[in-house]
C-alpha atoms as a PDB file:
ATOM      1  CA  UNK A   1     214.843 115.693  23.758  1.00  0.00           C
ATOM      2  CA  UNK A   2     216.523 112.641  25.609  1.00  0.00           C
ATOM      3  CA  UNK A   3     215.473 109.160  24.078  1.00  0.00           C
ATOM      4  CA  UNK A   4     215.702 106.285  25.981  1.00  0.00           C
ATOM      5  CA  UNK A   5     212.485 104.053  24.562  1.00  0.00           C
ATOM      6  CA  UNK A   6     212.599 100.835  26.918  1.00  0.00           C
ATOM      7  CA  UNK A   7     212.050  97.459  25.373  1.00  0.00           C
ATOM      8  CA  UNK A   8     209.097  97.319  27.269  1.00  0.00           C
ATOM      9  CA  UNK A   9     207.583 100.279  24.742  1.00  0.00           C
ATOM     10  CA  UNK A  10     208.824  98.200  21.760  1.00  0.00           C
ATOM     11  CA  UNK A  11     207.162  95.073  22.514  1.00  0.00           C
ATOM     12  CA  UNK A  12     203.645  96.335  23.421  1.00  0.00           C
ATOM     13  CA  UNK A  13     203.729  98.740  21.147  1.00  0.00           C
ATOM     14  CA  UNK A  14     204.331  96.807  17.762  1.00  0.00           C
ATOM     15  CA  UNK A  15     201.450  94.135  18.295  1.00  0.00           C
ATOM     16  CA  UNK A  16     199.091  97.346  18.765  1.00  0.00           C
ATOM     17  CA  UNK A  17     199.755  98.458  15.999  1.00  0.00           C
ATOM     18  CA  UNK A  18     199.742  95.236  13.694  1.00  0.00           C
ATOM     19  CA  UNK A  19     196.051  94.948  15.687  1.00  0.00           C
ATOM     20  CA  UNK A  20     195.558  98.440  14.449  1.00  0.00           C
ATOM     21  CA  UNK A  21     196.790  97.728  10.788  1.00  0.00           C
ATOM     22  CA  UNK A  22     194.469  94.921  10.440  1.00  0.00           C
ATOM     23  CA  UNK A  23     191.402  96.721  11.594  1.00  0.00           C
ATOM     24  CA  UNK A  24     191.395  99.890  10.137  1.00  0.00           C
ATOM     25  CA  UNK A  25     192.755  98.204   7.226  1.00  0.00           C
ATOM     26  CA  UNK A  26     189.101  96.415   7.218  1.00  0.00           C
ATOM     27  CA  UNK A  27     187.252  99.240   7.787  1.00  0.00           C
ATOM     28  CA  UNK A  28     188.231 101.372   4.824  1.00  0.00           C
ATOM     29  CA  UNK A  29     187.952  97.867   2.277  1.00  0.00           C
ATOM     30  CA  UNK A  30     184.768  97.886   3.447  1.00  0.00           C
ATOM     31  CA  UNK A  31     183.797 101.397   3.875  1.00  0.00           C
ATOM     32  CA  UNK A  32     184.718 102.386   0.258  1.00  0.00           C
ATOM     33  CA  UNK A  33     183.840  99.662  -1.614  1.00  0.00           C
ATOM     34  CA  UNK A  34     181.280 100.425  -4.793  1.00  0.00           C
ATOM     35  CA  UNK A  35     177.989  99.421  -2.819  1.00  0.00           C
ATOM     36  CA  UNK A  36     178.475 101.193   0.206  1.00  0.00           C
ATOM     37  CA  UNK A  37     180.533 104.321  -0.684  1.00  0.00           C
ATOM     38  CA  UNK A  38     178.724 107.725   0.436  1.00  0.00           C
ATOM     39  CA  UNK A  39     180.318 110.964   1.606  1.00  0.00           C
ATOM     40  CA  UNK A  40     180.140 109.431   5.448  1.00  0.00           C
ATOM     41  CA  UNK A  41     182.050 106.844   4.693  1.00  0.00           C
ATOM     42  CA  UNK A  42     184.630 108.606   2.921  1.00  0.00           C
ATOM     43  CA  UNK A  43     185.195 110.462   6.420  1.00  0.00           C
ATOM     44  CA  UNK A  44     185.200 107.267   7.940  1.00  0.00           C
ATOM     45  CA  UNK A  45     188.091 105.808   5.892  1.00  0.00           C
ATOM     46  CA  UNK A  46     189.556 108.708   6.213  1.00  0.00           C
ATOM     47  CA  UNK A  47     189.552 109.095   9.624  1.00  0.00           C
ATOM     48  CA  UNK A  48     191.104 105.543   9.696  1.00  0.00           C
ATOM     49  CA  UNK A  49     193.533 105.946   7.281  1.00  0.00           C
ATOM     50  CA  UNK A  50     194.913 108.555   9.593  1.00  0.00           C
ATOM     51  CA  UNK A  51     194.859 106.772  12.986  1.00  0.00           C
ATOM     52  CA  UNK A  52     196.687 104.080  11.017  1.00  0.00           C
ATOM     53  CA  UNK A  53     199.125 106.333   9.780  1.00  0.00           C
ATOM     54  CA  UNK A  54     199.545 107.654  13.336  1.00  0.00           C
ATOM     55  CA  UNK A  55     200.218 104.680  15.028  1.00  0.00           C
ATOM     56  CA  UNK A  56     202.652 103.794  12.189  1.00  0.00           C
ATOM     57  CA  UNK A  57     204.653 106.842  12.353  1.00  0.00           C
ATOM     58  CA  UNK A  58     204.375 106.585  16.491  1.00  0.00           C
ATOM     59  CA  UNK A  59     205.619 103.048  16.119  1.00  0.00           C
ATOM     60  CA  UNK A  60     208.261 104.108  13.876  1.00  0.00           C
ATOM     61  CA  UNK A  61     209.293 106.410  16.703  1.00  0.00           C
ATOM     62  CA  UNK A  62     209.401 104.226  18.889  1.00  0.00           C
ATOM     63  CA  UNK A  63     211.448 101.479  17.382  1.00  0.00           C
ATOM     64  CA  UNK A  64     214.029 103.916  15.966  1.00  0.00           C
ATOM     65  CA  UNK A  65     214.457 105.959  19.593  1.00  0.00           C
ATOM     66  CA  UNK A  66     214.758 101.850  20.845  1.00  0.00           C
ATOM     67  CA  UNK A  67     217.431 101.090  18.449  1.00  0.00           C
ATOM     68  CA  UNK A  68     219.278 103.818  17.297  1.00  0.00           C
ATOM     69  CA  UNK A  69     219.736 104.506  21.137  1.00  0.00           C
ATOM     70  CA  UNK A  70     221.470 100.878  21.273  1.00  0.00           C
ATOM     71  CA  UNK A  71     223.516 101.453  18.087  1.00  0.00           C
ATOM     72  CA  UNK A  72     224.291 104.715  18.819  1.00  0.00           C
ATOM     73  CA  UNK A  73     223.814 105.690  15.036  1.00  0.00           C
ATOM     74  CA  UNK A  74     223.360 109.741  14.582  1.00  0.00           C
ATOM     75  CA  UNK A  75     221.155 109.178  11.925  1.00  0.00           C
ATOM     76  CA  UNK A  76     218.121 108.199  14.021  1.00  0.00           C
ATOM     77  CA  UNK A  77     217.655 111.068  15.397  1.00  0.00           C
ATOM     78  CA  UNK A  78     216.054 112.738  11.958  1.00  0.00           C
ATOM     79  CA  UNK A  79     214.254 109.219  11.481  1.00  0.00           C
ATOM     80  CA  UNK A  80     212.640 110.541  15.294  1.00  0.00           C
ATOM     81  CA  UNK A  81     212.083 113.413  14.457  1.00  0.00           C
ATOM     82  CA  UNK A  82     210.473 112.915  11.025  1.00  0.00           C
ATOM     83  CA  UNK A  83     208.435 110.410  12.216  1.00  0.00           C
ATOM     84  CA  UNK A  84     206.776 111.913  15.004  1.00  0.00           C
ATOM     85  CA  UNK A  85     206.091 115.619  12.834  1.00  0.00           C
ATOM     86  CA  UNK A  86     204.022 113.192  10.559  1.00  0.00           C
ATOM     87  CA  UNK A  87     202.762 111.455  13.518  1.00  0.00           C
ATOM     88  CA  UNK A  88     201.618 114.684  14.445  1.00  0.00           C
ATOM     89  CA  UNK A  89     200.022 115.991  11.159  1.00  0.00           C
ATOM     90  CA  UNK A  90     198.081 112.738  10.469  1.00  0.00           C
ATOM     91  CA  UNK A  91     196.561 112.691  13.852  1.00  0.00           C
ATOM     92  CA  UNK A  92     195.613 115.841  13.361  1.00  0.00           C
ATOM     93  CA  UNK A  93     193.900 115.131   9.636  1.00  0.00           C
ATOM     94  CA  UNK A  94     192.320 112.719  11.920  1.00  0.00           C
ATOM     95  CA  UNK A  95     190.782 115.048  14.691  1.00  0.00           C
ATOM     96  CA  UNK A  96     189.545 117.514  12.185  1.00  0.00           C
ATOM     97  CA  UNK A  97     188.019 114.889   9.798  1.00  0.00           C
ATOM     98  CA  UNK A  98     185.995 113.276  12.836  1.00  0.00           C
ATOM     99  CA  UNK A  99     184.950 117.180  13.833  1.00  0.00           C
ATOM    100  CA  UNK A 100     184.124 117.157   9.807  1.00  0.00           C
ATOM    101  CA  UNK A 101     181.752 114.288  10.254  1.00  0.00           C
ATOM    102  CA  UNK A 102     180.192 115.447  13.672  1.00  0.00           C
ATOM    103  CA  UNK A 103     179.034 118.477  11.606  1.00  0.00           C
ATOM    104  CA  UNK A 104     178.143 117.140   8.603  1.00  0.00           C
ATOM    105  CA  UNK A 105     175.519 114.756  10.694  1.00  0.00           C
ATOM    106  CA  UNK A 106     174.236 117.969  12.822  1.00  0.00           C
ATOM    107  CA  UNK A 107     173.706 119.444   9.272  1.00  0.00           C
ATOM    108  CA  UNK A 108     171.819 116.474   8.155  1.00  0.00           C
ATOM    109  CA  UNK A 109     169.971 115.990  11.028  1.00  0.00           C
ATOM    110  CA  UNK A 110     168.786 119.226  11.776  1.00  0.00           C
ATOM    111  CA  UNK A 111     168.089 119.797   8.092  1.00  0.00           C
ATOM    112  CA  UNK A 112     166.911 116.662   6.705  1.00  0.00           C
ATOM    113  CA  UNK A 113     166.222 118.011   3.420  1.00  0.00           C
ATOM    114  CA  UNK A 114     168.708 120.319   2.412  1.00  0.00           C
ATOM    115  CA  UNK A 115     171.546 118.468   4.768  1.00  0.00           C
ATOM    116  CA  UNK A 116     172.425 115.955   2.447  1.00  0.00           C
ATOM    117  CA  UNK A 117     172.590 118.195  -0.372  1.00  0.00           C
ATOM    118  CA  UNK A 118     175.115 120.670   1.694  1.00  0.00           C
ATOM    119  CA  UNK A 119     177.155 117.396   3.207  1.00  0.00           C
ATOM    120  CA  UNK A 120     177.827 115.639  -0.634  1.00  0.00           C
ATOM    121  CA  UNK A 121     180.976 114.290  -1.525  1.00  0.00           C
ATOM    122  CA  UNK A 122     181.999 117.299  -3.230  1.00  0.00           C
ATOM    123  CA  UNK A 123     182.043 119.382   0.179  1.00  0.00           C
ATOM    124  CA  UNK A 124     183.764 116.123   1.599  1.00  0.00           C
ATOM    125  CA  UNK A 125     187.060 116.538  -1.110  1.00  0.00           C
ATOM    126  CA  UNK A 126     187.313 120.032  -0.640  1.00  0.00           C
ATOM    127  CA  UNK A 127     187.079 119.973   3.766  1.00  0.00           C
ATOM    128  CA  UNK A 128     189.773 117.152   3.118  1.00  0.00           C
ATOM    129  CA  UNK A 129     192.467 119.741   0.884  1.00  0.00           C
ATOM    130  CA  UNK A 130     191.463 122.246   3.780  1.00  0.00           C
ATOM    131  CA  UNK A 131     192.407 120.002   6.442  1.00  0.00           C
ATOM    132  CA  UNK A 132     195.527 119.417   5.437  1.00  0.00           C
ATOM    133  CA  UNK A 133     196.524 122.693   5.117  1.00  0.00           C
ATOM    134  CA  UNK A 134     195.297 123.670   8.517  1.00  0.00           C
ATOM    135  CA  UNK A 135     197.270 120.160  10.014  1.00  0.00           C
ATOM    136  CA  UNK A 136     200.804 121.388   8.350  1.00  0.00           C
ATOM    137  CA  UNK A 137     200.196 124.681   9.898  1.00  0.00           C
ATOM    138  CA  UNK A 138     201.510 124.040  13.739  1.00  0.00           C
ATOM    139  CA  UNK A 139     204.329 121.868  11.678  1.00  0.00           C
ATOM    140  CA  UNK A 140     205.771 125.120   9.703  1.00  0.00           C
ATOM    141  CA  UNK A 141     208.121 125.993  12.216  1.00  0.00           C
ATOM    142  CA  UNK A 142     210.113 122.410  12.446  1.00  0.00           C
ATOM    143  CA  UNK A 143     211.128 123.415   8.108  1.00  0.00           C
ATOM    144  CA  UNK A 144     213.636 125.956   9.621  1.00  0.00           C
ATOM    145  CA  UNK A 145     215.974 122.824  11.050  1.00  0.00           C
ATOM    146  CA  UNK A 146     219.461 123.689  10.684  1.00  0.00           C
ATOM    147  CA  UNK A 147     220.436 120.372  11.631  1.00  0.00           C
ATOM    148  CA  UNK A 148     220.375 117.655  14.707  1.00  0.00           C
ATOM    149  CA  UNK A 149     222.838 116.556  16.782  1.00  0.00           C
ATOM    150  CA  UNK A 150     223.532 113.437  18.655  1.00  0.00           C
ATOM    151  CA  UNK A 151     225.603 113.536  22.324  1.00  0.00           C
ATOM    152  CA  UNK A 152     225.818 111.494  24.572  1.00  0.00           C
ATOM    153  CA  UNK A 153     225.320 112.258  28.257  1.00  0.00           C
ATOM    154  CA  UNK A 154     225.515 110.721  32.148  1.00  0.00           C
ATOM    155  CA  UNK A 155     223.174 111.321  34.086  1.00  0.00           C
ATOM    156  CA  UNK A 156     223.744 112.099  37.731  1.00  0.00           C
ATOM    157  CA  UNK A 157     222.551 108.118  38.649  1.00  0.00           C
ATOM    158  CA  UNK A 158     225.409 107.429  36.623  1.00  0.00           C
ATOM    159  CA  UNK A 159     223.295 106.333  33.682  1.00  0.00           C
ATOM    160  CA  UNK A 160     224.481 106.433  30.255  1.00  0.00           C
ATOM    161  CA  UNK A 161     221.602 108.086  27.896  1.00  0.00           C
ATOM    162  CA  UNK A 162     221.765 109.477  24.634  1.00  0.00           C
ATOM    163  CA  UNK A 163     220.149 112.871  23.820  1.00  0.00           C
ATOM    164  CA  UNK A 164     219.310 114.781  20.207  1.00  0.00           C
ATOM    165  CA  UNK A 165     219.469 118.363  20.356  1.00  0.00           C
ATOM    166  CA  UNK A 166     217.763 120.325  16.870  1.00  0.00           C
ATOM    167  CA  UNK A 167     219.555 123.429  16.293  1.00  0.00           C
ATOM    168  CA  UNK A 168     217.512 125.971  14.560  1.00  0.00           C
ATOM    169  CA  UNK A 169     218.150 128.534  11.732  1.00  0.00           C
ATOM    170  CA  UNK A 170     216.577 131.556  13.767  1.00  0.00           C
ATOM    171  CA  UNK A 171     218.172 130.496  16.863  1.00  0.00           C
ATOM    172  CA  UNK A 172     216.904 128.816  20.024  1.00  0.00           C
ATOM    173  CA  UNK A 173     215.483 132.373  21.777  1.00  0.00           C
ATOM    174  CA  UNK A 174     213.166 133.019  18.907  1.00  0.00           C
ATOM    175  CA  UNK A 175     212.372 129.433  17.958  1.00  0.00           C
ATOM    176  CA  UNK A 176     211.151 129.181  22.053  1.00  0.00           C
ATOM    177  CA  UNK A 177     208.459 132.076  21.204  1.00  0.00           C
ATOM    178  CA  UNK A 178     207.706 130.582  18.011  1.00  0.00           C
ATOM    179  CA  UNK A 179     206.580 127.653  19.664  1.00  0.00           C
ATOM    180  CA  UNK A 180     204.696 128.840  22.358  1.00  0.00           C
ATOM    181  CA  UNK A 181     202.312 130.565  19.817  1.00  0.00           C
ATOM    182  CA  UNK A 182     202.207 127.240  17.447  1.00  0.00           C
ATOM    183  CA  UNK A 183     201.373 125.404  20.338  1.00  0.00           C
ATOM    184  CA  UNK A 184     198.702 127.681  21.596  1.00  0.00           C
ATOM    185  CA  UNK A 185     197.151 127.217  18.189  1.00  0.00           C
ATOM    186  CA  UNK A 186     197.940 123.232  17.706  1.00  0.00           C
ATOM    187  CA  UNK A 187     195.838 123.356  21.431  1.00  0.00           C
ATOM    188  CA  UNK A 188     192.898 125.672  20.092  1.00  0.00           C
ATOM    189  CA  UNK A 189     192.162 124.549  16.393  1.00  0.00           C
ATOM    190  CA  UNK A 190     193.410 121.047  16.903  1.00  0.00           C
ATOM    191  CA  UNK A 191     192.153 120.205  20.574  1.00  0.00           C
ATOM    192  CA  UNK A 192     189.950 122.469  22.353  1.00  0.00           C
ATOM    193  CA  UNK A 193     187.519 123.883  19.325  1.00  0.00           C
ATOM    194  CA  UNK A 194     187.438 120.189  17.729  1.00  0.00           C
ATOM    195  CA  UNK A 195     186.227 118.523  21.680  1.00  0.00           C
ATOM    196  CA  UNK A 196     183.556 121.439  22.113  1.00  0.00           C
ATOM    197  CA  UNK A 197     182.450 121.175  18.400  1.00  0.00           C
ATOM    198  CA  UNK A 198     181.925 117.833  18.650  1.00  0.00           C
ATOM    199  CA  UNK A 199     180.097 118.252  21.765  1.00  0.00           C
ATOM    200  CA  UNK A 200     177.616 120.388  20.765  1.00  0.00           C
ATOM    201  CA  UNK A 201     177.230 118.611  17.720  1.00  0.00           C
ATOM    202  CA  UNK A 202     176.532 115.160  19.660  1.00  0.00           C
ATOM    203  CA  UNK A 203     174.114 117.146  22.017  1.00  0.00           C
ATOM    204  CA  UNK A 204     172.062 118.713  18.709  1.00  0.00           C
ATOM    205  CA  UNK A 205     172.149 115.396  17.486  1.00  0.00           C
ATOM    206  CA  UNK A 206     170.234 113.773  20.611  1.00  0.00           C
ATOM    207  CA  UNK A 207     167.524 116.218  20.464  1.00  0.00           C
ATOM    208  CA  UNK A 208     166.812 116.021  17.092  1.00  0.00           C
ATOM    209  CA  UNK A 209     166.548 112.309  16.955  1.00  0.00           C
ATOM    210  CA  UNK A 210     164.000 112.165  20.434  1.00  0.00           C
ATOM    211  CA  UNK A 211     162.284 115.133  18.522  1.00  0.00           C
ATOM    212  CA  UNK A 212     161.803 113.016  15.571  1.00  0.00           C
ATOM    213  CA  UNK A 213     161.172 109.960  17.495  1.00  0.00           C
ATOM    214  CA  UNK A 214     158.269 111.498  18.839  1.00  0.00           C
ATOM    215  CA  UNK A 215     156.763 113.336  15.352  1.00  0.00           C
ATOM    216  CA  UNK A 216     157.391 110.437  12.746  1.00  0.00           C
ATOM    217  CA  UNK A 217     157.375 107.348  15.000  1.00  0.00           C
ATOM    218  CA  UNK A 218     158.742 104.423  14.245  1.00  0.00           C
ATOM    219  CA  UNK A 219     159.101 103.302  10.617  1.00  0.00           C
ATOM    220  CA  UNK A 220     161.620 100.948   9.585  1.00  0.00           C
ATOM    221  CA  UNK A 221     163.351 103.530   7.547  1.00  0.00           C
ATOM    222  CA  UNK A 222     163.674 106.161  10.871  1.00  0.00           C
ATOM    223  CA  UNK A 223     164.879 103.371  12.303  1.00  0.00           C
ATOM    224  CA  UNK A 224     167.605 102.651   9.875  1.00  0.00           C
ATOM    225  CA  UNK A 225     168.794 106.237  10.262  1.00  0.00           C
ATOM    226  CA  UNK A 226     168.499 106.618  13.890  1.00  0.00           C
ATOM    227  CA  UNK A 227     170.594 103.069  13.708  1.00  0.00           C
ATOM    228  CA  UNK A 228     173.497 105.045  11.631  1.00  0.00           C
ATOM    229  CA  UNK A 229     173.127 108.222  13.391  1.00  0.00           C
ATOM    230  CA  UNK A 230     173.908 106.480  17.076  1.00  0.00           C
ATOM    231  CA  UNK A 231     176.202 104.616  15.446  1.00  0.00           C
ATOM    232  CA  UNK A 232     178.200 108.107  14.597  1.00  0.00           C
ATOM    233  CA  UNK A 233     177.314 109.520  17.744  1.00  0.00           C
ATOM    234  CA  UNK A 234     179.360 106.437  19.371  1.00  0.00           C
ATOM    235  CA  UNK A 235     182.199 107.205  17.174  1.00  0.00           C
ATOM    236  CA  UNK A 236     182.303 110.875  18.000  1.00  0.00           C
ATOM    237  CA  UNK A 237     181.939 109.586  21.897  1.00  0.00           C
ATOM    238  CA  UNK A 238     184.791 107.534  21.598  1.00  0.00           C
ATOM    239  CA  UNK A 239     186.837 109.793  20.165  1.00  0.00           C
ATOM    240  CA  UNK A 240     186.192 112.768  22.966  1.00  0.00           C
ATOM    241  CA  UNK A 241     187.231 110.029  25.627  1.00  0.00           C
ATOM    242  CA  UNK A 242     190.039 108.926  23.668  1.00  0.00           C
ATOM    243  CA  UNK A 243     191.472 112.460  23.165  1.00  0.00           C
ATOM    244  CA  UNK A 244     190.872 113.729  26.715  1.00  0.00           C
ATOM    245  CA  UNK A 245     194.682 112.749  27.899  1.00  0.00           C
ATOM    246  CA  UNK A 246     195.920 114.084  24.947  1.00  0.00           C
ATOM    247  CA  UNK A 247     193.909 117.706  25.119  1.00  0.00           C
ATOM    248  CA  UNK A 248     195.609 117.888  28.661  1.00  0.00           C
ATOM    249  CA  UNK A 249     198.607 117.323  27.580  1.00  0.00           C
ATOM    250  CA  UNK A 250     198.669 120.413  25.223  1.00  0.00           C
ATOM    251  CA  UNK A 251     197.063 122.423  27.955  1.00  0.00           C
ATOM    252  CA  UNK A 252     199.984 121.711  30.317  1.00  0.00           C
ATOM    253  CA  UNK A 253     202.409 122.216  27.384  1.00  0.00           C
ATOM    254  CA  UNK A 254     200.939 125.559  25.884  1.00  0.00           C
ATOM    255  CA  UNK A 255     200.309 127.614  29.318  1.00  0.00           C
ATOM    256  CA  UNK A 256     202.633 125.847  32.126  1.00  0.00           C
ATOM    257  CA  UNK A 257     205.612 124.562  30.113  1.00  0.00           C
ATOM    258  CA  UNK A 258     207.666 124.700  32.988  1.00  0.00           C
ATOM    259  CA  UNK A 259     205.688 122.192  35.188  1.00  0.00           C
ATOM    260  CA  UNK A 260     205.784 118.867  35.847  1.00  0.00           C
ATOM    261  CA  UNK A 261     203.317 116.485  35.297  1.00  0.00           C
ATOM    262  CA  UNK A 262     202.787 112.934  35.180  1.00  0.00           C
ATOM    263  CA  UNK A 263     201.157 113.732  31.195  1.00  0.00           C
ATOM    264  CA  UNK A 264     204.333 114.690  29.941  1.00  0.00           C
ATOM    265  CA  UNK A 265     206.822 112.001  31.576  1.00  0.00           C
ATOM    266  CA  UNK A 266     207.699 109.286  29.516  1.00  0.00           C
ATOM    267  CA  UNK A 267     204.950 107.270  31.112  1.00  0.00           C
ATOM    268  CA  UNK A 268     202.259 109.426  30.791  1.00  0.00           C
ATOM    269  CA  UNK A 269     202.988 110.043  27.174  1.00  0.00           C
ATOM    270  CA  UNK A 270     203.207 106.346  26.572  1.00  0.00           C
ATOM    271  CA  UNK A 271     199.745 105.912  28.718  1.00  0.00           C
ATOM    272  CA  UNK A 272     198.597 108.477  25.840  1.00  0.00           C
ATOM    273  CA  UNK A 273     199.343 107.110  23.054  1.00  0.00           C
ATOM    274  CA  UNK A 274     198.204 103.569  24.484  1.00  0.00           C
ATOM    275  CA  UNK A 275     194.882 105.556  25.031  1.00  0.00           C
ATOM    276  CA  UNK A 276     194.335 107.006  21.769  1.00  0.00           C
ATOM    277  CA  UNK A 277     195.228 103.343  20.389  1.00  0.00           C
ATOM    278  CA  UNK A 278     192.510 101.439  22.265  1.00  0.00           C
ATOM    279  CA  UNK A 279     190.182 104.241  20.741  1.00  0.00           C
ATOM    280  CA  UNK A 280     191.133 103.284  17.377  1.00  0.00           C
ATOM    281  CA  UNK A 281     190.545  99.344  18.246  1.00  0.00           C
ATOM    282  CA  UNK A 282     187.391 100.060  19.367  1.00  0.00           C
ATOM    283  CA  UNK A 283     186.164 102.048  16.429  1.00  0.00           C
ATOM    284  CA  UNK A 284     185.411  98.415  14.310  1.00  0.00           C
ATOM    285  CA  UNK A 285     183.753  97.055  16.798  1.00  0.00           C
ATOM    286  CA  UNK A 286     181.100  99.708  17.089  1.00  0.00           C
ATOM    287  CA  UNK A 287     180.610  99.222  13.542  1.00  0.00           C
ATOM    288  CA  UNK A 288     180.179  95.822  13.504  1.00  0.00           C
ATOM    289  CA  UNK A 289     177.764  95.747  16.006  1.00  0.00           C
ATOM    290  CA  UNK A 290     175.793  99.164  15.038  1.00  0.00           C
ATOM    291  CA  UNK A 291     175.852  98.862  10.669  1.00  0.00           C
ATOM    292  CA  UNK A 292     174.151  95.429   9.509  1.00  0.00           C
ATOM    293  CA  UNK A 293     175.609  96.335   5.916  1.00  0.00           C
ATOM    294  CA  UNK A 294     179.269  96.685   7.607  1.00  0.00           C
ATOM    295  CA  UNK A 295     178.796  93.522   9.325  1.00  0.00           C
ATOM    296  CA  UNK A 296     177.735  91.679   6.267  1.00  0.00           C
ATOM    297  CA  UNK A 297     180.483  93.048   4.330  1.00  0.00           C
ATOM    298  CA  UNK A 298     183.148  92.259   6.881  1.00  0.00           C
ATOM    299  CA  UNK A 299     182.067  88.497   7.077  1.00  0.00           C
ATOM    300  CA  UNK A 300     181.839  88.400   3.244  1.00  0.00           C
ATOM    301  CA  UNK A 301     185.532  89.536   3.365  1.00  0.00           C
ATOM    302  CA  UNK A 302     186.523  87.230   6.432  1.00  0.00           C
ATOM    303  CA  UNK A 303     184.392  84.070   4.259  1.00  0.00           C
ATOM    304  CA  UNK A 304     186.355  85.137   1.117  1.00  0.00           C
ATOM    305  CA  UNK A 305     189.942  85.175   3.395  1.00  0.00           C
ATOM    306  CA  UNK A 306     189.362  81.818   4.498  1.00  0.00           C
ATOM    307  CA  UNK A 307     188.352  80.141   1.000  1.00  0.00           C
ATOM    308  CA  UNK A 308     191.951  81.164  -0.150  1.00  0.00           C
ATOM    309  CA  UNK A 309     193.404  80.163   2.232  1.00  0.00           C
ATOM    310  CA  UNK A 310     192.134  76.866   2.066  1.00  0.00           C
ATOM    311  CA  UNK A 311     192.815  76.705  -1.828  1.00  0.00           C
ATOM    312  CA  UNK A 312     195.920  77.261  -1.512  1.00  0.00           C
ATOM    313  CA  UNK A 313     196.641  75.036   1.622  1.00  0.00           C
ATOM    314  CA  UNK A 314     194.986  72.083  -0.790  1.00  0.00           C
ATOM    315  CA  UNK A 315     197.415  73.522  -4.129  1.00  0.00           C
ATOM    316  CA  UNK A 316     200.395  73.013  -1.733  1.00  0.00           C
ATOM    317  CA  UNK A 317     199.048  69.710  -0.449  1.00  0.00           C
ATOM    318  CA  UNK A 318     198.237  68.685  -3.989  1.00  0.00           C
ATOM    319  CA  UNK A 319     201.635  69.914  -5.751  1.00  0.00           C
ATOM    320  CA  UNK A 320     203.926  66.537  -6.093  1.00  0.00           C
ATOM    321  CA  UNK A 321     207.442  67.080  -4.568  1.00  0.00           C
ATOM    322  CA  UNK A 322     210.085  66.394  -6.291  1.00  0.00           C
END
């Protein structure tokens, strides 16, 4: 892969993601806190754990292809590489924990009395060891690294650019089929299945509350649960629109790797990832606005913030100098 991150990259990038830190970093205080832990919000602040996570490690990519490309320091090119394999694992933790909670709320919809039983948090740990396992699955093949180097090249605009090349144990011929069939299944399990999953599951969902609607009327505690389940139905939304670039991308990558398209310049994967952050920014503001308990939580946090900082603004103020 040639690297050449501009500075342009850098700069957006790291105030996106200090945006993201701070949001999803509220979500999951709030979401698992004593009072308001359930199984849904453990996929929640899971599911925000990981788009943190991947952000971080795409940041980290980022920065290091920025400098290490300036430097000109070998080393960076594992630092890359590392960091955009675990990019690539959490986001996909991510993707199958938000296809996790899209069936978990047909389930409990559909079967209001034996849902919640099936969906409890001990079917929540043991989906979470499972995803995992399937997420490190497409990223079995980059363990048989021999090792990376780092050349540098000019290209024909007489433009000075720095490439890595990974060399691999079973040799570039077989490591090229290898690929093609991880990527087919990184694009099936990871992309295609999760989007029409979640699809279905958002479409089940919407008849089954109108149903309902109709049948029990509405009482305050229908309401309260239609309140929460439009709430998750927003999430799962967002998350389809947020992942469309990205299930393109593989689509182009699995079955026409030999094409160009605007996806897989350095633009269009930049415009992805830019995508699938705005998604995550978005995420707290649909709780805010749908869950009265989140919102009162997050102010109690944001009241709590402020009181300490303005106790220890008056210690400093207060504290004689000497």
């Amino acid at each position: 892969m040639i690297l050449g991150t501009s500075v342009v990259s850098v700069i957006i990038k790291v105030p996106v993601f200090v945006a993201v830190l701070i949001s999803n970093t509220f979500v999951v205080s709030i979401w698992m806190s004593p009072k308001v832990r359930s199984p849904i919000t453990v996929v929640l602040s899971t599911i925000a754990v990981c788009d943190l996570l991947t952000f971080f490690c795409g940041t980290i990519f980022t920065v290091s292809d920025y400098f290490g490309g300036k430097t000109q320091i070998p080393t960076y090119c594992y630092l890359t590489r590392i960091s955009m394999e675990f990019a690539y694992i959490w986001h996909s933790i991510s993707i199958l924990s938000t296809t996790f909670l899209a069936l978990q709320r047909c389930v409990v919809c559909a079967f209001p009395f034996a849902g919640p039983r099936m969906c409890g948090m001990k079917s929540t740990k043991i989906f979470a060891i499972a995803f995992f396992i399937v997420a490190l699955i497409p990223a079995l093949p980059d363990l048989m690294i021999r090792n990376i180097e780092h050349f540098e090249i000019t290209t024909t605009e007489n433009i000075t650019a720095f490439k890595c090349k990974t060399n691999y144990v079973l040799g570039e011929n077989s490591m090229s089929k290898i690929y093609i069939v991880y990527n087919q299944y990184g694009l099936f399990v990871l992309s295609l299945a999760p989007a029409i999953i979640i699809s279905f599951c958002m479409v089940v969902i919407l008849i089954t509350i109108n149903r309902r609607k109709l049948v029990t009327g509405h009482s305050s505690d229908q309401r309260s649960k239609t309140r929460t389940t439009t709430m998750l139905l927003m999430i799962m939304f967002i998350f389809v629109v947020g992942e469309f670039p990205g299930t393109l991308y593989s689509v182009y990558a699995s079955f026409f790797p030999n094409t160009y398209t605007w996806l897989r310049s350095t633009m269009g994967v930049w415009f992805i990832n830019m995508f699938m952050a705005v998604s995550y920014l978005v995420n707290v503001w649909v709780y805010i606005a749908m869950s009265k308990l989140f919102r009162e939580r997050f102010f109690e946090l944001l009241c709590r913030f402020n009181i300490k900082q303005r106790t220890n603004t008056n210690q400093t103020s207060s504290t004689p100098r000497v």
